[in-house]
C-alpha atoms as a PDB file:
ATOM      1  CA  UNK A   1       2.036 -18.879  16.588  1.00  0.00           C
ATOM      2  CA  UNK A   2       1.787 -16.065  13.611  1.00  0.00           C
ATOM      3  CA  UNK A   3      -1.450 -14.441  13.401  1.00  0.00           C
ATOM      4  CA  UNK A   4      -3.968 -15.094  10.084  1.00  0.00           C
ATOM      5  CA  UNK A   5      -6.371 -12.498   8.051  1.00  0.00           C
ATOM      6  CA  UNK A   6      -9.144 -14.752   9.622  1.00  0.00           C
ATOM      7  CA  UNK A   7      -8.130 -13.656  13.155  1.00  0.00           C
ATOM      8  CA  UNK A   8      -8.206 -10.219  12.518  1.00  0.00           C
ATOM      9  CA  UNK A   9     -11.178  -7.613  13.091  1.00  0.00           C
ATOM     10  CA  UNK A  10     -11.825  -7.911   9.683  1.00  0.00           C
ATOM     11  CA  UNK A  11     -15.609  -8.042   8.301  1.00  0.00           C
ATOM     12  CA  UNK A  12     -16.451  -8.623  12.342  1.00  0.00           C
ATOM     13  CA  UNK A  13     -18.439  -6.209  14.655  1.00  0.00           C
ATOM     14  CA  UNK A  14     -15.721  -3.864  16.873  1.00  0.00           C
ATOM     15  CA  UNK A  15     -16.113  -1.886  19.471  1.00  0.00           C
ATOM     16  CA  UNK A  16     -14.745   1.467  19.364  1.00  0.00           C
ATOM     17  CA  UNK A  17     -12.432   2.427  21.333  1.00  0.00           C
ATOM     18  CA  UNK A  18     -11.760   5.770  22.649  1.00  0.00           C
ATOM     19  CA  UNK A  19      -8.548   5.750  24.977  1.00  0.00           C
ATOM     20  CA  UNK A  20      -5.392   4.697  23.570  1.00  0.00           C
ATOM     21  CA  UNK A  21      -4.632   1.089  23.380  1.00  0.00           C
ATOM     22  CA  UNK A  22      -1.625  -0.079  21.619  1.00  0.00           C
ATOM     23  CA  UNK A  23      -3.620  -3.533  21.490  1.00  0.00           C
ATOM     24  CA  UNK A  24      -5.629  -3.188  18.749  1.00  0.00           C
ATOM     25  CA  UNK A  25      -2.422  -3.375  16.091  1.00  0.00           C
ATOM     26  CA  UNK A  26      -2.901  -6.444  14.503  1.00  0.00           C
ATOM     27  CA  UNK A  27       0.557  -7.458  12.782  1.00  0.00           C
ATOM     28  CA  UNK A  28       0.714  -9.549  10.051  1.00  0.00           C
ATOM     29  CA  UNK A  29       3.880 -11.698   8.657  1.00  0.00           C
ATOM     30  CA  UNK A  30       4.999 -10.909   4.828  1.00  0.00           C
ATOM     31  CA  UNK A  31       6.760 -14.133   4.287  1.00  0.00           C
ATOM     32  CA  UNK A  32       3.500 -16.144   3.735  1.00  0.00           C
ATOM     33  CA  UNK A  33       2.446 -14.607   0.778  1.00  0.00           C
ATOM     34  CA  UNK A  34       5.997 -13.798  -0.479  1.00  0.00           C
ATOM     35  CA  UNK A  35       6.298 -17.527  -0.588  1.00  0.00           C
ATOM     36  CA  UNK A  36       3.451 -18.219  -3.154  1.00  0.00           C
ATOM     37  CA  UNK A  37       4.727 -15.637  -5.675  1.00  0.00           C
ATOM     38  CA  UNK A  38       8.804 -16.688  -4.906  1.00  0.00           C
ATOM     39  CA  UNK A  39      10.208 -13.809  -3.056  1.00  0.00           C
ATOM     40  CA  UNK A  40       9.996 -15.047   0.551  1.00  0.00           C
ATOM     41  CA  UNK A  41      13.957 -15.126   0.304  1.00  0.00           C
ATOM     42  CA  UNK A  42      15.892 -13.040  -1.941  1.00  0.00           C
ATOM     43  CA  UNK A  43      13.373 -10.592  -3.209  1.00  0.00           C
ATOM     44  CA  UNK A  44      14.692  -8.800  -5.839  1.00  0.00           C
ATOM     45  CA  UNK A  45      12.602  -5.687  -4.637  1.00  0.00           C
ATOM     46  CA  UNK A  46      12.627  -2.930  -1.774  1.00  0.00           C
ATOM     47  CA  UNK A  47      10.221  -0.164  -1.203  1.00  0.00           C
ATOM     48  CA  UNK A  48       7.452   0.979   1.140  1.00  0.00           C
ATOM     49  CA  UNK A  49       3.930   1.031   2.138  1.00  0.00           C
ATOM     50  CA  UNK A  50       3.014   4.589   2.281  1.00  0.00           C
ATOM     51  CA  UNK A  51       0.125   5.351   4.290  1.00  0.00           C
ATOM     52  CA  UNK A  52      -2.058   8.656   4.851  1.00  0.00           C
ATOM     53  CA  UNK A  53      -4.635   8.320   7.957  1.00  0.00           C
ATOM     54  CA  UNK A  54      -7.601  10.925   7.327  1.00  0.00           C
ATOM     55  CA  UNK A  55      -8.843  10.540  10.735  1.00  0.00           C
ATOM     56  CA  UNK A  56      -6.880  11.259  13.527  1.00  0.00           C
ATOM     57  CA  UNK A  57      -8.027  13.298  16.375  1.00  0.00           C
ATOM     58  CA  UNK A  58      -6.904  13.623  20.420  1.00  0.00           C
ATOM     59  CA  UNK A  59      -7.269  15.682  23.289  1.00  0.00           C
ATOM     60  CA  UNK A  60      -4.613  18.895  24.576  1.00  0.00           C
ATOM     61  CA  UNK A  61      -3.852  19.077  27.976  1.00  0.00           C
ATOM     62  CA  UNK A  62      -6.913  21.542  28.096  1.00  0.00           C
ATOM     63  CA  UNK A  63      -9.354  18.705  26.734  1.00  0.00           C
ATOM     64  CA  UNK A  64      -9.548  20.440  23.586  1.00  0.00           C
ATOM     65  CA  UNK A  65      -9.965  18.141  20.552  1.00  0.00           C
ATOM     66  CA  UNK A  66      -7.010  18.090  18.243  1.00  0.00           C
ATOM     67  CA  UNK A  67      -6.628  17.230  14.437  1.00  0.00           C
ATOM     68  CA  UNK A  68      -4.299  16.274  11.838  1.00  0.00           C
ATOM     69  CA  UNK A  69      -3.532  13.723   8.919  1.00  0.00           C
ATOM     70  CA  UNK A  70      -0.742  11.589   8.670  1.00  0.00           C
ATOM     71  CA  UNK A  71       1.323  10.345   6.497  1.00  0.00           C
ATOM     72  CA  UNK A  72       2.991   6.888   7.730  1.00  0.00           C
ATOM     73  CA  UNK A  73       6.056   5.064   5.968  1.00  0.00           C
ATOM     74  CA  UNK A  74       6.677   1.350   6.532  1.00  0.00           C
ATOM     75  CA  UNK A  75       9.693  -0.097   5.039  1.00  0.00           C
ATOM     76  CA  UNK A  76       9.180  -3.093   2.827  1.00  0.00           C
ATOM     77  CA  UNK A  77      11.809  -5.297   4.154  1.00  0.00           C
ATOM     78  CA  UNK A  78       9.793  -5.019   8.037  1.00  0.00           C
ATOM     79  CA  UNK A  79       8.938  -8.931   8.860  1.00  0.00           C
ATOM     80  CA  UNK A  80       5.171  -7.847   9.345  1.00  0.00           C
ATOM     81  CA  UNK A  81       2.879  -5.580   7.405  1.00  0.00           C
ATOM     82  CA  UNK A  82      -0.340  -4.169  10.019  1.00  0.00           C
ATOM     83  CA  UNK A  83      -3.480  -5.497   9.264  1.00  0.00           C
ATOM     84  CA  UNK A  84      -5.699  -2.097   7.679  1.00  0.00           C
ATOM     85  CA  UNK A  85      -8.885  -2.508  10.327  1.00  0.00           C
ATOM     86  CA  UNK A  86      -6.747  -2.459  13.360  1.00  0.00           C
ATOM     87  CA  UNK A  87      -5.000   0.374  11.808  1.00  0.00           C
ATOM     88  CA  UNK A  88      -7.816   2.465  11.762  1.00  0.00           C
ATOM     89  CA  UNK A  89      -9.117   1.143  15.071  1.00  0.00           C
ATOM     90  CA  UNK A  90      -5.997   2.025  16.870  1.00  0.00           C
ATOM     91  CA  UNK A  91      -5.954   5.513  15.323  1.00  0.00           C
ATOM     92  CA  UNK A  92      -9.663   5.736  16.383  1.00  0.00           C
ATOM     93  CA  UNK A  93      -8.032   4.863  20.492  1.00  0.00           C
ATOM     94  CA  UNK A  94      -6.827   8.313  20.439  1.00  0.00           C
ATOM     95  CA  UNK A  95      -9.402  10.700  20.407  1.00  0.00           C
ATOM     96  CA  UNK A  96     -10.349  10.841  24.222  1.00  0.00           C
ATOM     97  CA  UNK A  97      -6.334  10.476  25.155  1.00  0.00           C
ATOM     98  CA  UNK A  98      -4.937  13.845  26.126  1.00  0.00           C
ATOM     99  CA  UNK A  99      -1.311  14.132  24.462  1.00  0.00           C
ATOM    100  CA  UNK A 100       1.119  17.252  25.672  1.00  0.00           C
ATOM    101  CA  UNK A 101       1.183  18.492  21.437  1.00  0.00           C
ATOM    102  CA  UNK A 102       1.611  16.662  18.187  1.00  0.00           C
ATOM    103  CA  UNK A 103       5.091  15.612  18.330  1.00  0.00           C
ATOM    104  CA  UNK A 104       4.082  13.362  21.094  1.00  0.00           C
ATOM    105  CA  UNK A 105       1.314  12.075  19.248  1.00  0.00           C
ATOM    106  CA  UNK A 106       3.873  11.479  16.057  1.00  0.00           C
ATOM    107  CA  UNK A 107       6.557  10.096  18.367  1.00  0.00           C
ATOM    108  CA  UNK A 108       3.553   7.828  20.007  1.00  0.00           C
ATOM    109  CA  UNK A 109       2.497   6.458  16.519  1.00  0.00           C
ATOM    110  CA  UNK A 110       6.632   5.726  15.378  1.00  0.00           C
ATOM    111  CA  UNK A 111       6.874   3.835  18.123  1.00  0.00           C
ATOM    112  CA  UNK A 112       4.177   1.226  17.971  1.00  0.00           C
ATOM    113  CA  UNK A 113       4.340   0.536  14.545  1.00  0.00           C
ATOM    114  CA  UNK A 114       7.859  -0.040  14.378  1.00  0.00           C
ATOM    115  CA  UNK A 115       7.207  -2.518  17.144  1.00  0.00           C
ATOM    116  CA  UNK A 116       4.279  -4.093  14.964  1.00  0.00           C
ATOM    117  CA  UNK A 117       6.273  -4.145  11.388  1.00  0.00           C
ATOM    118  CA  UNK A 118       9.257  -5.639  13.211  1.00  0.00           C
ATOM    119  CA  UNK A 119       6.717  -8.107  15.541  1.00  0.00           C
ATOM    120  CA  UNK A 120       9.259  -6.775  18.595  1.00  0.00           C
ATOM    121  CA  UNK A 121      12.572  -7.792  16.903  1.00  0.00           C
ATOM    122  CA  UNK A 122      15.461  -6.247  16.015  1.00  0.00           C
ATOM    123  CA  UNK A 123      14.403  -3.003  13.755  1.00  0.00           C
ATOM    124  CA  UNK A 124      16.667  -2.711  10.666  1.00  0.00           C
ATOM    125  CA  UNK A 125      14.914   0.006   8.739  1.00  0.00           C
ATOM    126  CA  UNK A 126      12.818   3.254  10.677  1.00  0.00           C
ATOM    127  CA  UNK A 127       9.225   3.425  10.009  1.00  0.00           C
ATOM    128  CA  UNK A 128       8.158   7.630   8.940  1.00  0.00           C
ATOM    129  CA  UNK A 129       5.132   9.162  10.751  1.00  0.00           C
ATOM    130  CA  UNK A 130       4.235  12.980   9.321  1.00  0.00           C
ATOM    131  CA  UNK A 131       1.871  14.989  10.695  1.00  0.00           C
ATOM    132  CA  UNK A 132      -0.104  17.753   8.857  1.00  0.00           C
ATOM    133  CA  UNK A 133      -1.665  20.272  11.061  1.00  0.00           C
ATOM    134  CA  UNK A 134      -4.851  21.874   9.720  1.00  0.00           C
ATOM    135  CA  UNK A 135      -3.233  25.184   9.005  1.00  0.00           C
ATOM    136  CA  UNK A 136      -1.396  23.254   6.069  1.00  0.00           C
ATOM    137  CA  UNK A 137      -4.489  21.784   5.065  1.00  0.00           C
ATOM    138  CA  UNK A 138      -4.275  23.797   1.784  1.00  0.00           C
ATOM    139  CA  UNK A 139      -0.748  22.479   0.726  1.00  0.00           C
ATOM    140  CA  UNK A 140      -1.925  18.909   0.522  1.00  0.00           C
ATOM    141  CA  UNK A 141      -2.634  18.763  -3.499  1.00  0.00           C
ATOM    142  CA  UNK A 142      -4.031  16.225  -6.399  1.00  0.00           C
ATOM    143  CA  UNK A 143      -1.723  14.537  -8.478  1.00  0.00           C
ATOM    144  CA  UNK A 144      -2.699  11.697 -11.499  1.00  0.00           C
ATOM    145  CA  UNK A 145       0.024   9.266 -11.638  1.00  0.00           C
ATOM    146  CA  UNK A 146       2.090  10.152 -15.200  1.00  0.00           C
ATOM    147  CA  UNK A 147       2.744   8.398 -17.215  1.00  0.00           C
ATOM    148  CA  UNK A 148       1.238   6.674 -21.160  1.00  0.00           C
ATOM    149  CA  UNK A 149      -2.449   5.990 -20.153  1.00  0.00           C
ATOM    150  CA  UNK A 150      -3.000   2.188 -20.811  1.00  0.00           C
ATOM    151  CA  UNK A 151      -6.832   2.547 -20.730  1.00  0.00           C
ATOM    152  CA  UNK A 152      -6.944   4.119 -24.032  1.00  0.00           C
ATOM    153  CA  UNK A 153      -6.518   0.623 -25.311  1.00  0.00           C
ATOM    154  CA  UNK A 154      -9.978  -0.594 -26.660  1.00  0.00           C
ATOM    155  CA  UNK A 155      -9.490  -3.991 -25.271  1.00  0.00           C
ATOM    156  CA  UNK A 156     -11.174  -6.992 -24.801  1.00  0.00           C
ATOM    157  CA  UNK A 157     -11.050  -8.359 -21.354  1.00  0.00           C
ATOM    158  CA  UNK A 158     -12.729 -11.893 -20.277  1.00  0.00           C
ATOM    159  CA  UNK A 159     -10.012 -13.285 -17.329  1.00  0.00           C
ATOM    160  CA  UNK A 160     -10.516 -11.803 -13.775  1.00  0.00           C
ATOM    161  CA  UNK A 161      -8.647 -13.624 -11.927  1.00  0.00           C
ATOM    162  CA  UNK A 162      -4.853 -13.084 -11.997  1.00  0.00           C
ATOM    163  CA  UNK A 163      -3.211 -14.520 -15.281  1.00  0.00           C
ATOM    164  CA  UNK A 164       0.603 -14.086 -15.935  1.00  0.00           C
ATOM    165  CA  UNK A 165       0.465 -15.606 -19.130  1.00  0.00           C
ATOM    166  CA  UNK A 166      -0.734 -12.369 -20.483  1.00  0.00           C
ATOM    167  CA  UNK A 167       1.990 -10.725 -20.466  1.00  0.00           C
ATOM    168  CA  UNK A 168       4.252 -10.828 -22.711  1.00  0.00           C
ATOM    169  CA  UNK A 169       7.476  -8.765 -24.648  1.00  0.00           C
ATOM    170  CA  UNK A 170       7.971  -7.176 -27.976  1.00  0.00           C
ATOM    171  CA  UNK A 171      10.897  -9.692 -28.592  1.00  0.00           C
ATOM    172  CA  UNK A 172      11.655  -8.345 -32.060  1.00  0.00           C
ATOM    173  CA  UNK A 173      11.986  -4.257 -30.852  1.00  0.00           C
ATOM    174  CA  UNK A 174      14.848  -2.692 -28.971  1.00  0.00           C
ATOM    175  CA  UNK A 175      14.856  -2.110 -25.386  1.00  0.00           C
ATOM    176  CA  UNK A 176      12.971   1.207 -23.679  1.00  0.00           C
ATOM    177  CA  UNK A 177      12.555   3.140 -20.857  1.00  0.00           C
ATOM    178  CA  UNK A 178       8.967   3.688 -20.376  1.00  0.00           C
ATOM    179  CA  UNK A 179       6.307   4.938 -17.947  1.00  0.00           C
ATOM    180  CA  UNK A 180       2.695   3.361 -17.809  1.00  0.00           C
ATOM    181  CA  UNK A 181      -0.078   3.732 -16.198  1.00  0.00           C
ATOM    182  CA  UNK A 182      -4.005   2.940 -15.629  1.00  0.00           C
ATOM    183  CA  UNK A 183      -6.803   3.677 -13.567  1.00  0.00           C
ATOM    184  CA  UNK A 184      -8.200  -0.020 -13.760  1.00  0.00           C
ATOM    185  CA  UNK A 185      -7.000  -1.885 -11.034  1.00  0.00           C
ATOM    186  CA  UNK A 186      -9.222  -3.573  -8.565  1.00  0.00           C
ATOM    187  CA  UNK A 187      -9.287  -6.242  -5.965  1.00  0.00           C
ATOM    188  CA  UNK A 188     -11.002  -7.340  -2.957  1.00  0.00           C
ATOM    189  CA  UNK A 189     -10.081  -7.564   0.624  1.00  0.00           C
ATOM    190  CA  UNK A 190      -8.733 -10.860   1.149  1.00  0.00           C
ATOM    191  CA  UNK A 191     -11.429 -11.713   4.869  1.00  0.00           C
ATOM    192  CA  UNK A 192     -14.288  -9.437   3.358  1.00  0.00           C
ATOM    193  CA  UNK A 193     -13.958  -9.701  -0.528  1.00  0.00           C
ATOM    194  CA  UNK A 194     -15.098  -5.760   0.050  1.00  0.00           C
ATOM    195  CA  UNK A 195     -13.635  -4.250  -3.393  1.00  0.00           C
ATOM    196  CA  UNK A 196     -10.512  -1.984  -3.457  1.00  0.00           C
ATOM    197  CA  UNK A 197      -9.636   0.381  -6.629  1.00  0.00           C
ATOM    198  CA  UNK A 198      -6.551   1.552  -7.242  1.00  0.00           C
ATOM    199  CA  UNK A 199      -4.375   3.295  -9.806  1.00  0.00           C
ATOM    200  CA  UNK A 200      -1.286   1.621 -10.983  1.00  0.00           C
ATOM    201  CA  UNK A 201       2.440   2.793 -12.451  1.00  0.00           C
ATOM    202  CA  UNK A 202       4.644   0.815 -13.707  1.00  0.00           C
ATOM    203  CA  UNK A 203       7.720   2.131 -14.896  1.00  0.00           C
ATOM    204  CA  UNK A 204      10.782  -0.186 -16.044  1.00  0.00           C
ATOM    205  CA  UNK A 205      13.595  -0.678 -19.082  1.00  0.00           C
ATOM    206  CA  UNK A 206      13.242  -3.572 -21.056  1.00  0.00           C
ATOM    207  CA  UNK A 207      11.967  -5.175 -24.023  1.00  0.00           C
ATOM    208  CA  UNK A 208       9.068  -3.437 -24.621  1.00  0.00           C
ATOM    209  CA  UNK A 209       6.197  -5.022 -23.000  1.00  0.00           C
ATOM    210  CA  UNK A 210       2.795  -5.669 -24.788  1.00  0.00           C
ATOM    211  CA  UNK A 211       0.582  -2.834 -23.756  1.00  0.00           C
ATOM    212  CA  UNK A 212      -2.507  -4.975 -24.534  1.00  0.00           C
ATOM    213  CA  UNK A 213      -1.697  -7.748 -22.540  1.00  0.00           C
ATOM    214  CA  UNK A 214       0.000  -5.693 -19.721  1.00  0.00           C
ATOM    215  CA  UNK A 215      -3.894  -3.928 -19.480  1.00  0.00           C
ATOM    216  CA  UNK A 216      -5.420  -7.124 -19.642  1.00  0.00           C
ATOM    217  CA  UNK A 217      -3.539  -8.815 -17.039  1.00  0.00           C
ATOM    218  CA  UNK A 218      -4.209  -5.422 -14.425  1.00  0.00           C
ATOM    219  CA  UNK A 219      -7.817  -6.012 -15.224  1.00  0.00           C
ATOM    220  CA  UNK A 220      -7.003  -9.520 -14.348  1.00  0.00           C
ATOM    221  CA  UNK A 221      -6.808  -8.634 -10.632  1.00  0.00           C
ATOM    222  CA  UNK A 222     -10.519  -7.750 -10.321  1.00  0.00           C
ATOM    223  CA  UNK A 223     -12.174 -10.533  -8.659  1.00  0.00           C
ATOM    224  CA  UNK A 224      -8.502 -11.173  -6.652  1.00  0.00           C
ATOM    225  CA  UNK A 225      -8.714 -11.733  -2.935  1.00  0.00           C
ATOM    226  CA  UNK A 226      -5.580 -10.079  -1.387  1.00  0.00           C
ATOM    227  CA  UNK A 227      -4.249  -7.425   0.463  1.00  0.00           C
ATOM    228  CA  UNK A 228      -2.884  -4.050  -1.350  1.00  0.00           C
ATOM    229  CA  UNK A 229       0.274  -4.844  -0.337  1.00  0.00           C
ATOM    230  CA  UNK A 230       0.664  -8.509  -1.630  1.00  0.00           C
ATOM    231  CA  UNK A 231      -1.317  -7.411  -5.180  1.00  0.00           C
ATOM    232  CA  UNK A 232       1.667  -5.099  -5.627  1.00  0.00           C
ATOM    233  CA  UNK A 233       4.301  -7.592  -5.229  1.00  0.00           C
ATOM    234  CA  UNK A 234       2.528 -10.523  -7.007  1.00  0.00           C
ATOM    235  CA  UNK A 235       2.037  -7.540 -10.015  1.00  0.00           C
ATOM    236  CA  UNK A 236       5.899  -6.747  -9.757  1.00  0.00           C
ATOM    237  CA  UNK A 237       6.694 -10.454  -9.581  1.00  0.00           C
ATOM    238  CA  UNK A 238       5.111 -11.651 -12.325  1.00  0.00           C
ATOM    239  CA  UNK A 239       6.009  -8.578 -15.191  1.00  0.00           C
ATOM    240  CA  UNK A 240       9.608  -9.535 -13.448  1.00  0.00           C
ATOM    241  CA  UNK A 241       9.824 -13.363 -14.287  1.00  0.00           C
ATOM    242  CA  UNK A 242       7.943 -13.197 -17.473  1.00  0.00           C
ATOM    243  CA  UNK A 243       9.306  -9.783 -19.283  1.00  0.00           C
ATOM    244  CA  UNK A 244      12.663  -9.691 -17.505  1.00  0.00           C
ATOM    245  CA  UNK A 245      13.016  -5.623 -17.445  1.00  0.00           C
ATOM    246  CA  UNK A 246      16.519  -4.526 -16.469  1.00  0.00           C
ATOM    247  CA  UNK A 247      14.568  -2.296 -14.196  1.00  0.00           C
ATOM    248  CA  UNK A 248      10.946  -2.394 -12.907  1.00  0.00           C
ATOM    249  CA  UNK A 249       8.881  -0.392 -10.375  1.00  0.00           C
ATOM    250  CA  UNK A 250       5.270  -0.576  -9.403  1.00  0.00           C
ATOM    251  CA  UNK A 251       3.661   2.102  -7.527  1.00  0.00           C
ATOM    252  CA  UNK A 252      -0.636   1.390  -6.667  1.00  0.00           C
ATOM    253  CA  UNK A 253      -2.488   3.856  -4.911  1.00  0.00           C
ATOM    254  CA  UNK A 254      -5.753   2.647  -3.571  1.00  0.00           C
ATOM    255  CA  UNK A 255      -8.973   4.355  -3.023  1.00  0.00           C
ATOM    256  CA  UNK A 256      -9.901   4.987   1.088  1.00  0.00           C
ATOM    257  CA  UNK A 257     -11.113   2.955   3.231  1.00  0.00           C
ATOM    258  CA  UNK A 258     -11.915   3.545   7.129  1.00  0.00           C
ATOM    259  CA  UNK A 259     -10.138   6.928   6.853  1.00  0.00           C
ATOM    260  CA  UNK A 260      -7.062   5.175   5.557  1.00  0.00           C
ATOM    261  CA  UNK A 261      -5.595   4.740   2.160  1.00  0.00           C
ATOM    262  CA  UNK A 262      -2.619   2.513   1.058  1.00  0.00           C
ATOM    263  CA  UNK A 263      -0.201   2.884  -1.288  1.00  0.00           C
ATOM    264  CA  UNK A 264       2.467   0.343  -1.856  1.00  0.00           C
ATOM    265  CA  UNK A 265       5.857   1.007  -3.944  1.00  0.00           C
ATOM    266  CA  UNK A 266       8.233  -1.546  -5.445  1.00  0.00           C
ATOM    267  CA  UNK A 267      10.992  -1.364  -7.311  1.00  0.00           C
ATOM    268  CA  UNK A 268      14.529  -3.120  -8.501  1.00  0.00           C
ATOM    269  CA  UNK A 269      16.747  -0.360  -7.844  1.00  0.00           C
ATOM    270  CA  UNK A 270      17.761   2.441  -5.659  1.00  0.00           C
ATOM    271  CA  UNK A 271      15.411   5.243  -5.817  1.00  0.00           C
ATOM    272  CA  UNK A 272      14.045   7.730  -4.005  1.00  0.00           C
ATOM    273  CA  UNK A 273       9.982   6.733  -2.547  1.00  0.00           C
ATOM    274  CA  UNK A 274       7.683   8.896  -4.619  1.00  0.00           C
ATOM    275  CA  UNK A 275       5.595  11.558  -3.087  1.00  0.00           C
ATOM    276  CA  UNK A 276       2.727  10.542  -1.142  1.00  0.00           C
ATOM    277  CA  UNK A 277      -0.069  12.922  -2.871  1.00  0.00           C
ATOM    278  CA  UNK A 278      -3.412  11.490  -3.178  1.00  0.00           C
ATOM    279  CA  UNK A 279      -4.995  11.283  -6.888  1.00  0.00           C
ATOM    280  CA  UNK A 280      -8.303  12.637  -7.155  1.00  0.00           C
ATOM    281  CA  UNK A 281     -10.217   9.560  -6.275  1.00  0.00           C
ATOM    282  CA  UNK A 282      -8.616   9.088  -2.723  1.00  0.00           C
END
């Protein structure tokens, strides 16, 4: 039996936990929500879920505490996507665990959520774990997604809830290569309706798409119920089917929560991920 949002920790009282315990992953299958936007087969994207984990601590052999952030990679095409709570609660598990250095703590993490993404089956793509020891602190920088600002549009928005039918082409211009952006996007945890704000890039060649409607259909999202993850491929889904780009990505970076931020990539074609460096509100 697959597990369900409702089943997780989500929005319920959890103990912490201080010794490492693999347990607390809660895995959850892609293909449900793939199905209501038609991608559960034949997606016509790949990509990642970047991660960066702001709190992770453990012990040295000495009992000295340990610190470092990480930056964690999960393939799109993994069967399972981890649920964000028992993310951060099995993070939390290692902060009275002794480890022999980092690298075990890095191999540790690779390990388990491979097994999660892939729910124990055969692993087709590698899931990344980087850690950044405090001495590199200083290297991590800011960086605004680029790209043409869509929230310089004086707009009028009145539909919060997700509506496709807002977007729309330039049917009559010739086809571009363009890179857009906004700082707009919100939407709430699908078990908590806790909000989540986010930053969204969407870069694709095409028939020009409306920048109006594009805007009002991101502020659209704001009284949404879902997971990061599934607002970025419903988002890439629906400019896909109703603007038909010869290319598309969408890239969201969302706002911290439990120490954790998520950042999910799409896109059409080959490409290398982009760079996970927080923007200034994460």
């Amino acid at each position: 039996m697959s597990n369900t949002p409702g089943q997780s920790r989500l929005g319920k009282s959890s103990a912490y936990v201080d010794h490492y315990d693999v347990s607390l992953l809660f895995p959850l299958e892609r293909s449900d929500k793939r199905a209501e936007i038609g991608a559960s087969t034949n997606a016509p994207f790949f990509g990642a879920d970047m991660w960066t984990a702001f709190e992770l601590s453990w012990l040295n052999p000495r009992g000295k505490p340990q610190l470092a952030l990480a930056h964690i990679t999960v393939p799109c095409e993994t069967t399972h996507l981890v649920e964000s709570k028992s993310f951060k609660l099995y993070l939390n598990s290692f902060s009275n665990t002794v480890f022999a250095d980092a690298a075990e703590v890095q191999s540790r993490i690779r390990t388990d959520i491979s097994v999660a993404v892939w729910a124990g089956g055969p692993m087709q793509a590698s899931v990344g774990v980087k850690l950044v020891l405090p001495e590199l602190f200083d290297r991590e920088p800011l960086y605004e997604m680029g790209g043409l600002s869509l929230d310089r549009l004086d707009i009028e928005c009145s539909r919060y809830t997700p509506a496709p039918d807002l977007l729309r082409t330039e049917a009559d211009d010739q086809p571009v290569t363009e890179v857009l952006c906004s700082n707009l996007l919100k939407s709430n945890c699908l078990v908590t309706g806790q909000p989540d704000w986010g930053s969204v890039q969407i870069s694709y060649t095409g028939l020009p798409i409306n920048q109006e409607g594009l805007l009002q259909y991101l502020v659209s999202f704001r009284n949404h119920n879902e997971f990061h993850e599934h607002c970025v491929e419903r988002i890439f889904m629906d400019i896909w089917s109703r603007c038909k780009p010869v290319k598309l990505s969408v890239y969201a970076r969302y706002t911290r929560r439990g120490g954790l931020d998520i950042n999910p990539f799409r896109t059409s074609y080959p490409q290398t991920l982009p760079a996970n460096v927080r923007t200034a509100r994460q």
